[in-house]
C-alpha atoms as a PDB file:
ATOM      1  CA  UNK A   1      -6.835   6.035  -5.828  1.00  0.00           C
ATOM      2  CA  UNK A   2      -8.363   2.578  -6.036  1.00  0.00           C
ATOM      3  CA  UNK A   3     -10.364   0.342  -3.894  1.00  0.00           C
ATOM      4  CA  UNK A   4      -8.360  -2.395  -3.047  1.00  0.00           C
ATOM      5  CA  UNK A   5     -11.137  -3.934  -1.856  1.00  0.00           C
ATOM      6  CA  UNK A   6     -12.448  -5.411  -5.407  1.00  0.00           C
ATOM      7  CA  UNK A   7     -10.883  -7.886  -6.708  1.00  0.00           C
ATOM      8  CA  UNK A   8      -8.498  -7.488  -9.773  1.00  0.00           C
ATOM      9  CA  UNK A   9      -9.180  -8.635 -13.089  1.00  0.00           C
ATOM     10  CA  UNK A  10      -7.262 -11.822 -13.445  1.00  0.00           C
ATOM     11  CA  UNK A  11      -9.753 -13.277 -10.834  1.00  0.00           C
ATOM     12  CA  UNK A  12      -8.726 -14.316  -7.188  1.00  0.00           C
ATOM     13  CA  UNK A  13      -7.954 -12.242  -4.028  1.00  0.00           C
ATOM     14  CA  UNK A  14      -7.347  -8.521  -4.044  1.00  0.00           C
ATOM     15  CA  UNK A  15      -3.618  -7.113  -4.773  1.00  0.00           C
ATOM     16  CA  UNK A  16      -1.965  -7.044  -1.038  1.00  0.00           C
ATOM     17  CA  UNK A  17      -0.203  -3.589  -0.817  1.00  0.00           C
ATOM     18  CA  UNK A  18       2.853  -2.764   0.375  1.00  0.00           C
ATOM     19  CA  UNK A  19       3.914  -1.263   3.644  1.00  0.00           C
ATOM     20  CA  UNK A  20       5.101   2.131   1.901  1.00  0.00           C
ATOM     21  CA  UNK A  21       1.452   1.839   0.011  1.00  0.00           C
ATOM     22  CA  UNK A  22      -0.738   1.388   3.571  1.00  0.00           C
ATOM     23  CA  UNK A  23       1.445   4.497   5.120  1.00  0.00           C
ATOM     24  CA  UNK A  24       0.270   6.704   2.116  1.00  0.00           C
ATOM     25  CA  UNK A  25      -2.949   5.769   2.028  1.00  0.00           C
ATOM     26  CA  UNK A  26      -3.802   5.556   5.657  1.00  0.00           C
ATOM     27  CA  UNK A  27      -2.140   8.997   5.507  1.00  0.00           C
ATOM     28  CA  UNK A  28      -4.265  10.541   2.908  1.00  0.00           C
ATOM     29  CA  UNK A  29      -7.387   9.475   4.757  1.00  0.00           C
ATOM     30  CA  UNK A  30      -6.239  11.096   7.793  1.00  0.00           C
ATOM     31  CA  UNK A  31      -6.993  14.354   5.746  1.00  0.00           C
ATOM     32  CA  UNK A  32      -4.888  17.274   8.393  1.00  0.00           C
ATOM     33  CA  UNK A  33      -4.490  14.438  10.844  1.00  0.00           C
ATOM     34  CA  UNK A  34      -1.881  12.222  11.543  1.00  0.00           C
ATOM     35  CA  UNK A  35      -0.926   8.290  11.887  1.00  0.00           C
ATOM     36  CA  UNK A  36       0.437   5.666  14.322  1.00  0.00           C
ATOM     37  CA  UNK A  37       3.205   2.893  12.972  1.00  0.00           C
ATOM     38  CA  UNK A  38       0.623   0.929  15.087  1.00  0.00           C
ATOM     39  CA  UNK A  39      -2.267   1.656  12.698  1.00  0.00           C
ATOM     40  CA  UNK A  40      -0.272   0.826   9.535  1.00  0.00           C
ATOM     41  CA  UNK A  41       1.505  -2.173  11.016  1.00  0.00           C
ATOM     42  CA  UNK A  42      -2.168  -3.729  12.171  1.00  0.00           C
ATOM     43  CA  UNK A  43      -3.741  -3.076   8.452  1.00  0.00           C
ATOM     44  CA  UNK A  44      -0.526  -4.810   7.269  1.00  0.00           C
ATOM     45  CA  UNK A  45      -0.808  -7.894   9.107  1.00  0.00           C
ATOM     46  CA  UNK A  46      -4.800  -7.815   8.313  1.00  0.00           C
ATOM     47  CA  UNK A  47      -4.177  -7.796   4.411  1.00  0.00           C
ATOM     48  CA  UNK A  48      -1.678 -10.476   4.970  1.00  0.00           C
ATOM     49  CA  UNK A  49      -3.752 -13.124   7.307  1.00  0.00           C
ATOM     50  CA  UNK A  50      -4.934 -15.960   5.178  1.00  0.00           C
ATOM     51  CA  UNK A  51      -8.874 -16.485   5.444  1.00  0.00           C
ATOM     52  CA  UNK A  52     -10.019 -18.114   8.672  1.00  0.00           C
ATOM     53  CA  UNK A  53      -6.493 -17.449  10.058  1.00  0.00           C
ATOM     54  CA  UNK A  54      -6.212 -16.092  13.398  1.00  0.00           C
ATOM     55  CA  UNK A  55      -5.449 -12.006  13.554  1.00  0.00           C
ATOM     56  CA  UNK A  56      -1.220 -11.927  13.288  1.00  0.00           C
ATOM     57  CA  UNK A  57       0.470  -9.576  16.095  1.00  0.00           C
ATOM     58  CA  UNK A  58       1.161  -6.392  14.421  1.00  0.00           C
ATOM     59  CA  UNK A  59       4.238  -5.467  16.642  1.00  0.00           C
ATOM     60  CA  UNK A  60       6.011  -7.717  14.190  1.00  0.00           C
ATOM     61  CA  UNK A  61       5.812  -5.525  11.478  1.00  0.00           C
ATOM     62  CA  UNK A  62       6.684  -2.197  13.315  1.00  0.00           C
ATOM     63  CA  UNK A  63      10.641  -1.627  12.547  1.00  0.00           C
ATOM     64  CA  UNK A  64       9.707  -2.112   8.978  1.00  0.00           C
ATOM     65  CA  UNK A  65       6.436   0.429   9.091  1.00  0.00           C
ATOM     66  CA  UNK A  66       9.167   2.899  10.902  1.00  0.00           C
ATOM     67  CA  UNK A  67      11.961   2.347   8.720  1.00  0.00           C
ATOM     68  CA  UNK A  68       9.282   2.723   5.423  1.00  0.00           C
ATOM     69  CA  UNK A  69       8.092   5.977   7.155  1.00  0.00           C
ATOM     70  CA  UNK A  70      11.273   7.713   7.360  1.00  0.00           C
ATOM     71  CA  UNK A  71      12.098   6.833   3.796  1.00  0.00           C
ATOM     72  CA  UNK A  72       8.892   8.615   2.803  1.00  0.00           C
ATOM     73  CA  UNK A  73       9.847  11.635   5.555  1.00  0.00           C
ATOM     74  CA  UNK A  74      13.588  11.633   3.539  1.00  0.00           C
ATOM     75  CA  UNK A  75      11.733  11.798   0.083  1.00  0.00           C
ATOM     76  CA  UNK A  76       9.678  14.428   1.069  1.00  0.00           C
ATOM     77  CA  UNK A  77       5.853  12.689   1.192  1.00  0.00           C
ATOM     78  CA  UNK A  78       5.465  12.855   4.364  1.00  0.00           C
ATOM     79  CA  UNK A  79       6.343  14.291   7.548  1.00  0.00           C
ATOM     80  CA  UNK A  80       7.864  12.307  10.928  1.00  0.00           C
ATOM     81  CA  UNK A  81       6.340  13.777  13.783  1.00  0.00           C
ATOM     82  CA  UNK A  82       7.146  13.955  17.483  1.00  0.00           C
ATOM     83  CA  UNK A  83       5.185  15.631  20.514  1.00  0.00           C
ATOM     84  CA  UNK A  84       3.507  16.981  17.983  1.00  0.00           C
ATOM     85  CA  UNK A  85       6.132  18.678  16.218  1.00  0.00           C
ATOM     86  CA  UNK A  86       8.153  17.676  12.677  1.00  0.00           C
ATOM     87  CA  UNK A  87      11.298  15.890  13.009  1.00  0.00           C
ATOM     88  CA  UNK A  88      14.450  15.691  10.806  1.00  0.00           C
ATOM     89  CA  UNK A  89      14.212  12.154   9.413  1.00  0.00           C
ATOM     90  CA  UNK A  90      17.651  12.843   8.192  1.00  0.00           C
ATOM     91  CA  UNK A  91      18.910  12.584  12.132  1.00  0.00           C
ATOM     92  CA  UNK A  92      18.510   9.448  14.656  1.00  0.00           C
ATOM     93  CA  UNK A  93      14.297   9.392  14.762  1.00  0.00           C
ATOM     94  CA  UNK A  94      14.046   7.855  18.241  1.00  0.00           C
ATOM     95  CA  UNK A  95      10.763   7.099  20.826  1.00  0.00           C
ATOM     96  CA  UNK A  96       7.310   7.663  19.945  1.00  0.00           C
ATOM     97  CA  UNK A  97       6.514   9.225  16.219  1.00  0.00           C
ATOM     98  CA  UNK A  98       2.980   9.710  14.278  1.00  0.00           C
ATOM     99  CA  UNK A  99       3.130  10.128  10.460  1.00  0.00           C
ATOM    100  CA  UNK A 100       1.262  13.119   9.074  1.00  0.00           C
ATOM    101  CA  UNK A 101       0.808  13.380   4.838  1.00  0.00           C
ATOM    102  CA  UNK A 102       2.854  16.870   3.045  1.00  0.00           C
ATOM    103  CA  UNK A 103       0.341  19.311   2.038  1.00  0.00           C
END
């Protein structure tokens, strides 16, 4: 994986990753553990504020960090979970869900 955090070799600001790219990683980092839309949605909105912008609202971004997690959950990357438990992403996902990486 690389560090998004240097900046590429054309010069100028880091690559900003995709939502499908912040659930994986923020996934993988989590190790066993699992995610929040939340946490994905707020890393989003960080990569995208301009410098010396004020911090976006992340609830903005949350249908899409859903909808992005249940098309990883349908291709089999990761898993949709709820109380705890896995989830058909196949059938209506609905209420409160974490994200956990397939091992």
């Amino acid at each position: 994986m690389t560090d998004r955090s240097d900046p590429p070799a054309s010069g100028g600001r880091p690559k900003k990753r995709t939502v499908r790219e912040i659930v994986l990683a923020l996934a993988e980092a989590a190790g066993d553990g699992s995610i929040g839309p939340g946490d994905v949605a707020k890393a989003f909105a960080e990569e995208r504020r301009k410098p010396g912008a004020p911090a976006q609202s992340a609830h903005r971004w949350s249908r899409i960090v859903r909808e992005e997690a249940i098309g990883l959950a349908r291709a089999g990357k990761v898993q949709i979970l709820r109380k705890g438990k896995p989830v058909d992403p196949h059938a209506p996902v609905k209420g409160v869900i974490r994200i956990r990486l397939v091992r």
